[in-house]
Protein backbone atom coordinates (compact mmCIF):
# COMPACT_ATOMS: atom_id res chain seq x y z
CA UNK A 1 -34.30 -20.56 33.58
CA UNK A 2 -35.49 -22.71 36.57
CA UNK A 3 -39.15 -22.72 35.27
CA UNK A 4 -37.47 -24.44 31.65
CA UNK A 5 -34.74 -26.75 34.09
CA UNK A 6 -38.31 -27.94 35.81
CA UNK A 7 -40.32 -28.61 32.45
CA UNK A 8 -37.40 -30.30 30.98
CA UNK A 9 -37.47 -32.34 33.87
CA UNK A 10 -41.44 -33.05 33.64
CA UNK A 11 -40.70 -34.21 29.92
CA UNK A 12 -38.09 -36.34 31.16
CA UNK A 13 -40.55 -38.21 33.42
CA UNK A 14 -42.49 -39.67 30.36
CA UNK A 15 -39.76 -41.82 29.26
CA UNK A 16 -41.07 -44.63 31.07
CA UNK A 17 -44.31 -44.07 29.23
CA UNK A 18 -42.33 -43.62 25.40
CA UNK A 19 -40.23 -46.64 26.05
CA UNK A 20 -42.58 -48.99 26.05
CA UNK A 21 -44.58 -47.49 22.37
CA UNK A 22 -41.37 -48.33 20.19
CA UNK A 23 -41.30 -51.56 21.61
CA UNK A 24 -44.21 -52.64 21.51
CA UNK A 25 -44.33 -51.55 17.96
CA UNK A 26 -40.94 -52.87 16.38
CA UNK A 27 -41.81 -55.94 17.84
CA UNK A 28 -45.32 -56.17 16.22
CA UNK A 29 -43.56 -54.81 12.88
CA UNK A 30 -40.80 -57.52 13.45
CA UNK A 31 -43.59 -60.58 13.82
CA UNK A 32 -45.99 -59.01 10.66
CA UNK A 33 -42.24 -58.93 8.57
CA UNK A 34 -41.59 -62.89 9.65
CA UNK A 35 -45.11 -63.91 8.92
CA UNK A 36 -45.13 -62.03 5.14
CA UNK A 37 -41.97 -63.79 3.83
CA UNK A 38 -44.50 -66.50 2.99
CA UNK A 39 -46.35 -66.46 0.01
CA UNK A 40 -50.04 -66.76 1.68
CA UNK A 41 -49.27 -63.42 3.72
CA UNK A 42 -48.12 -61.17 1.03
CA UNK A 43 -50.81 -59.24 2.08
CA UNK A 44 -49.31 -57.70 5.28
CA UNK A 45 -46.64 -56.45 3.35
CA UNK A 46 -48.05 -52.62 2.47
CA UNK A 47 -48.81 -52.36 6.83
CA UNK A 48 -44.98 -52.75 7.89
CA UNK A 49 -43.61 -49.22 6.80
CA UNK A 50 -46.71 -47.65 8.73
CA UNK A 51 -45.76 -49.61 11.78
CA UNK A 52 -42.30 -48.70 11.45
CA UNK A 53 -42.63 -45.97 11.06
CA UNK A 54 -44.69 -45.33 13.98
CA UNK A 55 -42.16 -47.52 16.12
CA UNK A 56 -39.25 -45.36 14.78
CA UNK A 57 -40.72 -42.28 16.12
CA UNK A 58 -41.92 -43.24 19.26
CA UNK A 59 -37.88 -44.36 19.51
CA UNK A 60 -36.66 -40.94 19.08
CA UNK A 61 -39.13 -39.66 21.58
CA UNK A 62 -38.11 -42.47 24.27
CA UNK A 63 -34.60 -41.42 23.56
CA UNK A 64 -35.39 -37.75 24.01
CA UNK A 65 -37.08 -38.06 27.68
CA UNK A 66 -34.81 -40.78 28.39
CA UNK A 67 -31.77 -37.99 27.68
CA UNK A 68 -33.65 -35.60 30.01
CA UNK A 69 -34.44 -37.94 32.98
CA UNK A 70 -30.50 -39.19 33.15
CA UNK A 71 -29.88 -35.49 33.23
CA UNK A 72 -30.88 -35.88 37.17
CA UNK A 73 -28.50 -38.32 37.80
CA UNK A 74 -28.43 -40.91 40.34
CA UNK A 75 -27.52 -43.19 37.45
CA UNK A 76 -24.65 -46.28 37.17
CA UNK A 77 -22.79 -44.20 34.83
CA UNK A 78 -21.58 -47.06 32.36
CA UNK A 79 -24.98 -49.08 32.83
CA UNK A 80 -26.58 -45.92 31.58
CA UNK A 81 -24.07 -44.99 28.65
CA UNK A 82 -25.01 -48.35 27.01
CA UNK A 83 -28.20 -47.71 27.56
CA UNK A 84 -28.20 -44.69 25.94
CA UNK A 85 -26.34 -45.24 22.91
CA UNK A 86 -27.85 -48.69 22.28
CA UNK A 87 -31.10 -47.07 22.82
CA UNK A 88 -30.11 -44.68 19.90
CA UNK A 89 -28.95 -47.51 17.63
CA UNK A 90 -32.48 -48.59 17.66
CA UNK A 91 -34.05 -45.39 16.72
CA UNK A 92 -31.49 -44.45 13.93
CA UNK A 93 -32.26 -48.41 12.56
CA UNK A 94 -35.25 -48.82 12.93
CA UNK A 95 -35.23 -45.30 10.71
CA UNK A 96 -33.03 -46.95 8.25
CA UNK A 97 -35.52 -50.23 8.18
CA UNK A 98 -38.65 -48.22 7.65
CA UNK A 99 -36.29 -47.05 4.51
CA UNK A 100 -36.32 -50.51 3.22
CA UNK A 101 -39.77 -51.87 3.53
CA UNK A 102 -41.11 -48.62 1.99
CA UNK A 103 -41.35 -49.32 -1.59
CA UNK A 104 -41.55 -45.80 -2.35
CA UNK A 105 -38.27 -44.64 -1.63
CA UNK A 106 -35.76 -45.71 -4.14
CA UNK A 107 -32.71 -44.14 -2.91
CA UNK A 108 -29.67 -45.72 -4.92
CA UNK A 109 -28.13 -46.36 -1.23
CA UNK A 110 -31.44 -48.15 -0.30
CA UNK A 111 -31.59 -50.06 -3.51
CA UNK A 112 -28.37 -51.50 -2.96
CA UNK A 113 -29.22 -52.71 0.65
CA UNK A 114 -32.88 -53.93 0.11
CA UNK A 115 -32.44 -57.26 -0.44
CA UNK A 116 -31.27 -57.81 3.47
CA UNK A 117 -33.77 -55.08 5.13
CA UNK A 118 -34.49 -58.65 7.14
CA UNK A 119 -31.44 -59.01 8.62
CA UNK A 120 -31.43 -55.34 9.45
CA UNK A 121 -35.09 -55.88 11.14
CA UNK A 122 -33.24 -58.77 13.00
CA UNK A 123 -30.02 -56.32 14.11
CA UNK A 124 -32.90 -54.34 14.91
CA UNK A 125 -34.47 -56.81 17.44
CA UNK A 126 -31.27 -57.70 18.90
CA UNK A 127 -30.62 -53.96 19.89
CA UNK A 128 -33.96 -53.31 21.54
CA UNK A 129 -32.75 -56.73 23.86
CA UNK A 130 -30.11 -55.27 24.55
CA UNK A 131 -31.17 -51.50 25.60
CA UNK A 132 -33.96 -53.44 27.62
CA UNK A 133 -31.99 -54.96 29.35
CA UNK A 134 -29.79 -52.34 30.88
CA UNK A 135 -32.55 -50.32 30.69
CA UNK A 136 -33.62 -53.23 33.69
CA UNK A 137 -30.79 -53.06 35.52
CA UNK A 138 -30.82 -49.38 35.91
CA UNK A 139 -33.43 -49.64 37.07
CA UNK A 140 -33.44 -52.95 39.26
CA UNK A 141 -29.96 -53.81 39.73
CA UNK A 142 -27.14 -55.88 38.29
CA UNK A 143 -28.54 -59.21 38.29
CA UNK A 144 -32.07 -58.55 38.60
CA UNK A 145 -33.52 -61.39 35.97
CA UNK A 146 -31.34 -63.85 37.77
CA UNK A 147 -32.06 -63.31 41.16
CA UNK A 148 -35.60 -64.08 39.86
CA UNK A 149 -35.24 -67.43 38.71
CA UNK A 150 -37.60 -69.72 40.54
CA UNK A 151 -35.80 -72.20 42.61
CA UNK A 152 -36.24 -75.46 40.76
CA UNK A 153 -34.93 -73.72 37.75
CA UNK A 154 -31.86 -72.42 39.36
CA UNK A 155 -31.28 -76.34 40.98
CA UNK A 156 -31.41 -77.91 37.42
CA UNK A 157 -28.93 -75.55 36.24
CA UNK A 158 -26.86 -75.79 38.82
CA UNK A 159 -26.28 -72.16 39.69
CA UNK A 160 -25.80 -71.05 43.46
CA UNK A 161 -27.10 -68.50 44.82
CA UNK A 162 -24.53 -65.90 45.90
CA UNK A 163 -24.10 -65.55 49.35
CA UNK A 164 -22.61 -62.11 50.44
CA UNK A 165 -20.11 -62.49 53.46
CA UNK A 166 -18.36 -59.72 55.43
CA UNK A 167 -14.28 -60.23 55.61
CA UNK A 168 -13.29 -61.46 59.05
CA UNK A 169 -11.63 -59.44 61.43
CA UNK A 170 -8.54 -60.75 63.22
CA UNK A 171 -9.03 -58.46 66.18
CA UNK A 172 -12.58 -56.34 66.10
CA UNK A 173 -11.53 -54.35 69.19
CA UNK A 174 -8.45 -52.71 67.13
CA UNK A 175 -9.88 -51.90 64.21
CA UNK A 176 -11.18 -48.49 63.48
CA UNK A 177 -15.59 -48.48 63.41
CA UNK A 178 -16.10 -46.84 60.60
CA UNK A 179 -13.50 -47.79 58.36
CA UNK A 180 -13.43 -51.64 59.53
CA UNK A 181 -17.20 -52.48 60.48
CA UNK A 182 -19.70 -49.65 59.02
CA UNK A 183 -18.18 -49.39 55.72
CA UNK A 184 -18.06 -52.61 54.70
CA UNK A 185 -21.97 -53.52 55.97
CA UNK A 186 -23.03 -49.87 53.82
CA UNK A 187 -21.17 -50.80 51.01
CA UNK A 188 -22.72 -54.75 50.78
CA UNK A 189 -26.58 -52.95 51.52
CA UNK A 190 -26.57 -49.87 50.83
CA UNK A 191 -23.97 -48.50 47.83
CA UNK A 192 -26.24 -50.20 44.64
CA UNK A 193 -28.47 -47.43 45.24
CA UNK A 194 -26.24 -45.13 47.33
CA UNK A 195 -22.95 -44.99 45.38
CA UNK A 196 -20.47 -43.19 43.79
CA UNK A 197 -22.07 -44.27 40.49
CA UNK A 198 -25.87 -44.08 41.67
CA UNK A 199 -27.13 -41.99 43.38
CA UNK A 200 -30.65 -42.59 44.26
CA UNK A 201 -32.43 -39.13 45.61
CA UNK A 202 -28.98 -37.32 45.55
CA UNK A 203 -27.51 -39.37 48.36
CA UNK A 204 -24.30 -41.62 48.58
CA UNK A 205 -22.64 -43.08 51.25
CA UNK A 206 -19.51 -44.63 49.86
CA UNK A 207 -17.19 -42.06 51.91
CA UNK A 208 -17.30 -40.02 54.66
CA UNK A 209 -17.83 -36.14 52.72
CA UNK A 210 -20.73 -37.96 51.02
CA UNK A 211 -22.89 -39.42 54.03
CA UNK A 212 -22.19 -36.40 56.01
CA UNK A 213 -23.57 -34.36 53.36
CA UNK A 214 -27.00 -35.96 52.97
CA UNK A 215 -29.41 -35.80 50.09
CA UNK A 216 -32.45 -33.73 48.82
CA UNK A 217 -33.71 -35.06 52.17
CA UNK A 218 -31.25 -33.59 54.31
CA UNK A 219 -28.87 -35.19 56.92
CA UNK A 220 -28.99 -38.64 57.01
CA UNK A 221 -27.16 -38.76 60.70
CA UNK A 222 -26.30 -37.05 63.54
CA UNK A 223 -23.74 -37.92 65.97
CA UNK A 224 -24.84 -39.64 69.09
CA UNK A 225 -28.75 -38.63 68.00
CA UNK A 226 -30.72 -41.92 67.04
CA UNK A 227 -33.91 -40.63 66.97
CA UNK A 228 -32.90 -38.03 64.39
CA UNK A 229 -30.83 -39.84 62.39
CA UNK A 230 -33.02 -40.92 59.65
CA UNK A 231 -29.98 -43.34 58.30
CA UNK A 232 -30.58 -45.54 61.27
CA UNK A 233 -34.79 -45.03 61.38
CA UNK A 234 -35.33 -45.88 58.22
CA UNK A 235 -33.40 -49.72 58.53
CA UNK A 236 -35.47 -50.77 61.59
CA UNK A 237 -39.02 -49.98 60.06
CA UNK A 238 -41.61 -52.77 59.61
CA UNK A 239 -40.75 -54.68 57.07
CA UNK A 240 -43.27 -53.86 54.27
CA UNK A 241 -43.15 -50.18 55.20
CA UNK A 242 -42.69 -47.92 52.16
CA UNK A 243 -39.44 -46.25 53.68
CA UNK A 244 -37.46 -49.42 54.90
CA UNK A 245 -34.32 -49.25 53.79
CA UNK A 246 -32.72 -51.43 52.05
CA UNK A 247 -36.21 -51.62 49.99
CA UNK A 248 -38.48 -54.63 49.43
CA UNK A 249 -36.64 -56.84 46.39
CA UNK A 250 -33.25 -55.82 48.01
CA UNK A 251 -30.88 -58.23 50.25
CA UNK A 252 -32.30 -56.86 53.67
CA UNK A 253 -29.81 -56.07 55.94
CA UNK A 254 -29.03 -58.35 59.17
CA UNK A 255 -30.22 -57.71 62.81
CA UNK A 256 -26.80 -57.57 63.49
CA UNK A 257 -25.57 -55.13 61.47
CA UNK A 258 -28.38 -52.60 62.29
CA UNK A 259 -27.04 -52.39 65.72
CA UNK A 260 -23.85 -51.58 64.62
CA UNK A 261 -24.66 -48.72 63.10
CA UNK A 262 -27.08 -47.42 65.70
CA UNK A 263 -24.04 -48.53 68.28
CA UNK A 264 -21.88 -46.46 66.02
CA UNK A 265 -24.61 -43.37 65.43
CA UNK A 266 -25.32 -43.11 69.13
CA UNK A 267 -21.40 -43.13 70.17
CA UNK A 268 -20.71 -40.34 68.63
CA UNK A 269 -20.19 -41.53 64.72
CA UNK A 270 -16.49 -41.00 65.00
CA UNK A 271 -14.75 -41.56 61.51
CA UNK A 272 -11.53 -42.16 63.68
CA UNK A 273 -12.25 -43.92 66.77
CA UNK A 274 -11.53 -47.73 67.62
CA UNK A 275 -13.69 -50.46 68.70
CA UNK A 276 -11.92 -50.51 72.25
CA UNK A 277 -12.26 -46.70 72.19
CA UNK A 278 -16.18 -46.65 72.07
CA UNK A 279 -18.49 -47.65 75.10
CA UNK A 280 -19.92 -51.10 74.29
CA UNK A 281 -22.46 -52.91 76.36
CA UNK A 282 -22.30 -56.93 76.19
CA UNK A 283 -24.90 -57.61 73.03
CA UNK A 284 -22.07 -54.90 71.06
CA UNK A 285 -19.28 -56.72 72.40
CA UNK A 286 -21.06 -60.28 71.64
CA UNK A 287 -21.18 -59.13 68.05
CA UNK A 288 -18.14 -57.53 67.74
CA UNK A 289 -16.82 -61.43 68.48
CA UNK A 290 -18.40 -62.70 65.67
CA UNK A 291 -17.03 -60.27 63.37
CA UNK A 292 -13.72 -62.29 63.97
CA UNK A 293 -15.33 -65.75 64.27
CA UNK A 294 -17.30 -65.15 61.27
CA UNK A 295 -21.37 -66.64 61.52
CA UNK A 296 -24.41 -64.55 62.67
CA UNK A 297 -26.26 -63.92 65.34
CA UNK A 298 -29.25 -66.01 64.10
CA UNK A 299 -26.80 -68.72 62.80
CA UNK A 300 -24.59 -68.97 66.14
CA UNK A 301 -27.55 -68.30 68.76
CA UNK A 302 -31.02 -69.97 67.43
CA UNK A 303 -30.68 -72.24 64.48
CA UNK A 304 -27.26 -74.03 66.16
CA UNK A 305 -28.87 -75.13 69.18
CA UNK A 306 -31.75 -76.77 67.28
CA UNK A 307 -32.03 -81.03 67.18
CA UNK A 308 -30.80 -82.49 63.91
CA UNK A 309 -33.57 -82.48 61.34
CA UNK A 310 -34.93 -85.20 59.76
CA UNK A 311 -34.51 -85.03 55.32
CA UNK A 312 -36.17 -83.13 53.48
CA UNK A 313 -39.33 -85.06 51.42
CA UNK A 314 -37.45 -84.00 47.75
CA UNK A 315 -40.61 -84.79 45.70
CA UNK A 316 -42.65 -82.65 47.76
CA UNK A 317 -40.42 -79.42 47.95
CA UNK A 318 -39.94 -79.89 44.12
CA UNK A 319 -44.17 -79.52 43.62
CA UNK A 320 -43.98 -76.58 46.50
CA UNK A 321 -41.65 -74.39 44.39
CA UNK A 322 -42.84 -75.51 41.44
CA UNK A 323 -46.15 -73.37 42.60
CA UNK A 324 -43.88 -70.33 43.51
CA UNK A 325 -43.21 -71.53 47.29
CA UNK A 326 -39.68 -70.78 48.10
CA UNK A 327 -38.00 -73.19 50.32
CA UNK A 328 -34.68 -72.59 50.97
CA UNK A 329 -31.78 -73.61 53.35
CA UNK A 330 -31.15 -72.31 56.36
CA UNK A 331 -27.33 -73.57 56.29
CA UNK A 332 -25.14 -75.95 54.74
CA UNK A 333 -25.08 -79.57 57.17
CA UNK A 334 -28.57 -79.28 58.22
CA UNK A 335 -32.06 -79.97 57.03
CA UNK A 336 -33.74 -76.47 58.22
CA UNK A 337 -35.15 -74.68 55.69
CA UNK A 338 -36.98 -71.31 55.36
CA UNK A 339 -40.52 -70.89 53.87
CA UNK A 340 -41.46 -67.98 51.49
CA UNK A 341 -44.64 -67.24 49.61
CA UNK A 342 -43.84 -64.02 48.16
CA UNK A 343 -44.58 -65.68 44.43
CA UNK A 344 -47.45 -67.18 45.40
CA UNK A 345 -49.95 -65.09 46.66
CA UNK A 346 -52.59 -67.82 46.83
CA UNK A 347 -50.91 -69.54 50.06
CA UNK A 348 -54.17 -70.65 51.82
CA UNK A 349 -55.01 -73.06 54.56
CA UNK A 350 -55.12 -76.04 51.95
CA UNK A 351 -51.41 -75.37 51.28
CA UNK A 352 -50.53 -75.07 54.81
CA UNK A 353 -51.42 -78.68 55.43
CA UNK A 354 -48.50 -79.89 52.58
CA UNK A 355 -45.82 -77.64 54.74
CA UNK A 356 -47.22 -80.15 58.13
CA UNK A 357 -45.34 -82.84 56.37
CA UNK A 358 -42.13 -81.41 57.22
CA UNK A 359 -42.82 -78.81 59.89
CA UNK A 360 -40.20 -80.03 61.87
CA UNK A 361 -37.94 -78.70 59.53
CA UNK A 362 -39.34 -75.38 59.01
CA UNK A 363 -37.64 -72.28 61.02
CA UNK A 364 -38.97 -69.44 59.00
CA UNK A 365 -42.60 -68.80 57.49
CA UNK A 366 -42.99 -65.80 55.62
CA UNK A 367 -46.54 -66.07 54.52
CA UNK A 368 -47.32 -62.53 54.49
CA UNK A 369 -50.14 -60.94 52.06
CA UNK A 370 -51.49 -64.72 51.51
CA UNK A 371 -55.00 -66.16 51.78
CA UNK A 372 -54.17 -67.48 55.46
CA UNK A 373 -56.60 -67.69 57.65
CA UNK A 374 -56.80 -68.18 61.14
CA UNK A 375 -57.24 -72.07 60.51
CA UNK A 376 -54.24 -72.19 58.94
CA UNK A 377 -52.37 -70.56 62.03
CA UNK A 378 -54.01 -73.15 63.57
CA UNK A 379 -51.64 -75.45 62.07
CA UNK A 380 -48.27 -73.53 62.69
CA UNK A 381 -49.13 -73.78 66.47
CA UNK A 382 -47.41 -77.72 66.13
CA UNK A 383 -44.25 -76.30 64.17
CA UNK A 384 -42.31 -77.31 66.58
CA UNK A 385 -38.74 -75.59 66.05
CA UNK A 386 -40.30 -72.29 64.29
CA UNK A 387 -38.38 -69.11 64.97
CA UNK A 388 -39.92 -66.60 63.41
CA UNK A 389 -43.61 -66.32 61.75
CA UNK A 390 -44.50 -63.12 59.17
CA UNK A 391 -48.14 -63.34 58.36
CA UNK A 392 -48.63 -59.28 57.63
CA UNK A 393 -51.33 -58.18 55.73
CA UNK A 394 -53.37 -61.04 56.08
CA UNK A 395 -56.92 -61.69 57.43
CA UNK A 396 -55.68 -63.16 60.78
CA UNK A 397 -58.26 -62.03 64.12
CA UNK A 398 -57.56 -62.38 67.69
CA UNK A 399 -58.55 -66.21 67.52
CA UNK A 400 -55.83 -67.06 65.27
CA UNK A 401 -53.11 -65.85 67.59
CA UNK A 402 -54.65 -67.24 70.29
CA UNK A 403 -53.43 -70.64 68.24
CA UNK A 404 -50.14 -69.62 69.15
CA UNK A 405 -50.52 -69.67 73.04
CA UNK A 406 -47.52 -71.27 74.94
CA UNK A 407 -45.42 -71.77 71.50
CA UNK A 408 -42.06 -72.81 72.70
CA UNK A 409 -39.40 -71.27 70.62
CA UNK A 410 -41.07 -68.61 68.57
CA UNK A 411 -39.20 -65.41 68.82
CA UNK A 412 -40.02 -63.32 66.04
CA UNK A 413 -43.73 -62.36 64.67
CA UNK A 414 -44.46 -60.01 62.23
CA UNK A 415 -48.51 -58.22 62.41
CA UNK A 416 -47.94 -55.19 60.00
CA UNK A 417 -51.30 -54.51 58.83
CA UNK A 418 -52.73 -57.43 60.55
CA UNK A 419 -56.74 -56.44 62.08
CA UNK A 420 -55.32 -57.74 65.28
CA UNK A 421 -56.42 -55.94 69.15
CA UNK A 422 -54.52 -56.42 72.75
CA UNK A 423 -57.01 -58.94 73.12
CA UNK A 424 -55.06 -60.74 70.51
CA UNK A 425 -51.48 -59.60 71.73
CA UNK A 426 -52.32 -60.40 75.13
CA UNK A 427 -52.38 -64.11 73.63
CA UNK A 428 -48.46 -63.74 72.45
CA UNK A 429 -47.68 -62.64 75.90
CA UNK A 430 -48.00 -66.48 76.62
CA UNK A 431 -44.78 -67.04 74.59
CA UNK A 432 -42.30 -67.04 76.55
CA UNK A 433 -39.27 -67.39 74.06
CA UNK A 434 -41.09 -64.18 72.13
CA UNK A 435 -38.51 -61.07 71.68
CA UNK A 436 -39.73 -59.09 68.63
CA UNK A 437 -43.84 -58.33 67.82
CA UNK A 438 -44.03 -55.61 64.82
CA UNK A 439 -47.79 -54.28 65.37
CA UNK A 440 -47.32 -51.46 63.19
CA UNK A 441 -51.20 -50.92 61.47
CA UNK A 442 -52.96 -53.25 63.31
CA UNK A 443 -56.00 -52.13 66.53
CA UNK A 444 -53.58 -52.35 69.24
CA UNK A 445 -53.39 -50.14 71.57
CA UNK A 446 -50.54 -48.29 73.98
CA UNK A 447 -52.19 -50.53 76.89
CA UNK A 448 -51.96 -53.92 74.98
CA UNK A 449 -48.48 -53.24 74.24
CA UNK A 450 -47.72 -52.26 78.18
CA UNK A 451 -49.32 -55.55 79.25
CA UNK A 452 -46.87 -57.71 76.95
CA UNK A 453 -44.18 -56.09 77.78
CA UNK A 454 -44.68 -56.01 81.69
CA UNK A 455 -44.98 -59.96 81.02
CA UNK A 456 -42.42 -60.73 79.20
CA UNK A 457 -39.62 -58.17 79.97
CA UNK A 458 -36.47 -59.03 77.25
CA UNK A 459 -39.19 -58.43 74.50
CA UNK A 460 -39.27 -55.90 72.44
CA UNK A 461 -42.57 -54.61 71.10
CA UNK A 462 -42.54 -52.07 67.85
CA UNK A 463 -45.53 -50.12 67.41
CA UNK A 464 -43.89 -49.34 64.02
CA UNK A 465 -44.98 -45.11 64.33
CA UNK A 466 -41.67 -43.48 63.80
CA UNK A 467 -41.29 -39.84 63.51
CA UNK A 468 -38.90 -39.09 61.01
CA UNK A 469 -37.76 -35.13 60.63
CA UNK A 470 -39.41 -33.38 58.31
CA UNK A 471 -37.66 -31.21 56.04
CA UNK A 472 -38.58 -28.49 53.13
CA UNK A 473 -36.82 -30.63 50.56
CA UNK A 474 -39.30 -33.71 51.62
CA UNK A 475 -41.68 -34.58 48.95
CA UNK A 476 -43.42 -37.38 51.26
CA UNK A 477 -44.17 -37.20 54.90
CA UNK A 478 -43.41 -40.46 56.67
């Protein structure tokens, strides 16, 4: 029985593979049947059974594996009932449609239905739309082809991007942790994939029975244990590390709310317990304020004490997104924006020199797997009021941070998988407003890291090597 459970299952992993044969070949069917309704392509008539036919098939087999892969769950129940049923509409009429263009079959039903086998080719069409696309958000989310839309595209059309808010608190000390603060910050990151109607590697967290139980990976906490707590490790990995949580594509979760729940993890995780009730050192306390004043830590502490900006250059930010630059606000009432070059993987030196024409107004640069070299950092030692600087995974040496030497307000740099070596790091050490340097994957060593933080003592240098607990029900190793 459990050697048939684990073959059904192996079947049920080629639906991705299935899914994509009928629609490639209804749609190929669909194009041959628009092109023959004129005269000249008669000819393609006789091939658009065959293709059906073919397409038909390979829509009962994508409905097959697709039934066996749901049966592991970790679905959006209702996202995946349309799925399924639409995705059976399409096989049983694309069936029916083969019926029709096959000359052959003269059925007295058929006959009587012929004449509009277009129309059912079009219902057809319509269907496999639809089953693709909650076939998309099961697998990417509610929302994923929005959240997509370049910029520019979003600005013409007026649509806002939504902006996801924790409720206020009129007194954080009184309410209860759990219930009051970690709740609400798991169920904005963390329930999409971690619900009660997905549940992504058997684990939800949307009440206490279900994050205390864990997943096929075991525990996710334990009380007043950090380090073994693999709920908390996995949110403060490098970003670009395979097992940050919430993953890459995902709204990433706040600095803020991270130390909540390690504040709450390492007190004990009490279910019960409030605010008042738990130890708190100031930086808790600090946050615990804004919960009631509403704002973030970034928002209250960095970008507010920053000069007014000068405007934006509108024609130029236009042509930057227009290439698949992001630039977007940092808040509404100022002219600070954040740069992001996840679309365009090109970013180079040459591009960097467009960005000097507003640098003042840049707080963020995440140029991270771009062509940047170390000229380019070169540059982004005059932006003046930048924050925080991700450039992993690029070519960047020693020289290029040395660029950075004596950098005013930089906080925040990101190396992940950057060829960098402490004689590089040793550079950043001449930063004095520098608090977080990721190094995970780069050639710096235990002493490099001693020397920066011996220098500049408030910093906080992550080597990115965690050592998550490995159990028997792991399939990967971190």
């Amino acid at each position: 029985m459990e050697f048939l459970n684990e073959l059904l299952g192996f079947i049920g992993r080629w639906h991705p593979l299935f899914v994509h044969l009928p629609i490639g070949m209804l749609v190929v069917g669909f194009m041959m049947a628009c092109v023959a309704r004129f005269e000249k392509n008669k000819q393609l008539v006789p091939a658009i059974p065959f293709v059906l036919l073919t397409g038909s098939i390979a829509a009962v087999f994508a409905g097959v594996t697709g039934y066996l892969l749901s049966l592991n769950g970790g679905y959006e129940q209702e996202t995946l009932d349309y799925h399924q049923w639409l995705g059976i509409a399409v096989a049983v009429i694309s069936l029916l449609t083969f019926t029709l263009y096959n000359e052959k079959i003269q059925n007295r039903f058929v006959l009587k239905i012929r004449n509009y086998k277009f129309i059912v080719f079009v219902v057809v069409m319509l269907l496999l739309g639809f089953t693709g696309h909650y076939g998309g958000t099961l697998t990417h989310g509610k929302g994923y082809l929005k959240e997509a839309l370049p910029t520019v595209i979003k600005n013409a059309v007026g649509m806002q991007s939504e902006i996801e808010t924790l409720p206020l608190l009129a007194d954080a000390q009184e309410a209860e942790v759990y219930e009051g603060i970690i709740q609400p910050i798991l169920a904005q990151r963390c329930q999409s994939c971690h619900g009660d109607k997905k549940q992504e590697g058997d684990f939800a967290l949307h009440d206490m029975p279900s994050l205390l139980k864990g997943g096929k990976e075991g525990l996710a906490l334990k009380a007043g244990d950090l380090d073994n707590s693999p709920l908390y490790a996995r949110l403060i990995l490098p970003e670009g590390h395979e097992g940050r949580m919430p993953p890459k594509g995902r709204t990433p979760i706040t600095n803020d709310q991270i130390k909540l729940i390690g504040w709450w993890i390492s007190t004990g995780a009490n279910f019960e317990s409030k605010a008042r009730e738990l130890e708190q050192s100031d930086e808790i306390a600090a946050i615990l304020k804004r919960l009631e004043e509403g704002g973030s830590e970034e928002a209250q502490s960095e970008y507010a004490n920053l000069p007014e900006a000068a405007k934006l250059p509108e024609d130029l930010i236009d042509a930057l997104q227009a290439k698949g630059i992001k630039v977007l606000p940092i808040a509404d009432g100022n002219s600070y924006v954040a740069i992001n070059t996840v679309n365009y993987p090109d970013f180079s030196d040459a591009d960097m020199k467009d960005l000097l024409k507003f640098k003042d107004n840049i707080v963020q640069l995440k140029i991270g797997n771009s062509a940047l070299s170390d000229e380019g950092l070169k540059d982004i030692a005059t932006f003046s009021n930048l924050l925080k600087l991700h450039i992993e995974h690029t070519k960047i040496t020693d020289a290029g941070l040395a660029h950075l030497k004596g950098h005013q307000k930089l906080n925040y740099i990101n190396l992940f998988g950057v060829g960098v070596s402490d004689q590089g790091i040793r550079s950043l050490a001449d930063i004095p407003s520098l608090k977080h340097i990721y190094t995970y994957q780069t050639n710096v060593t235990a002493e490099g890291v001693q020397y920066v933080r011996e220098k500049l003592a408030e910093s906080n240098v992550d080597t990115g090597k965690y050592l998550l607990p490995f159990l028997e029900t792991d399939t990967i190793k971190f």
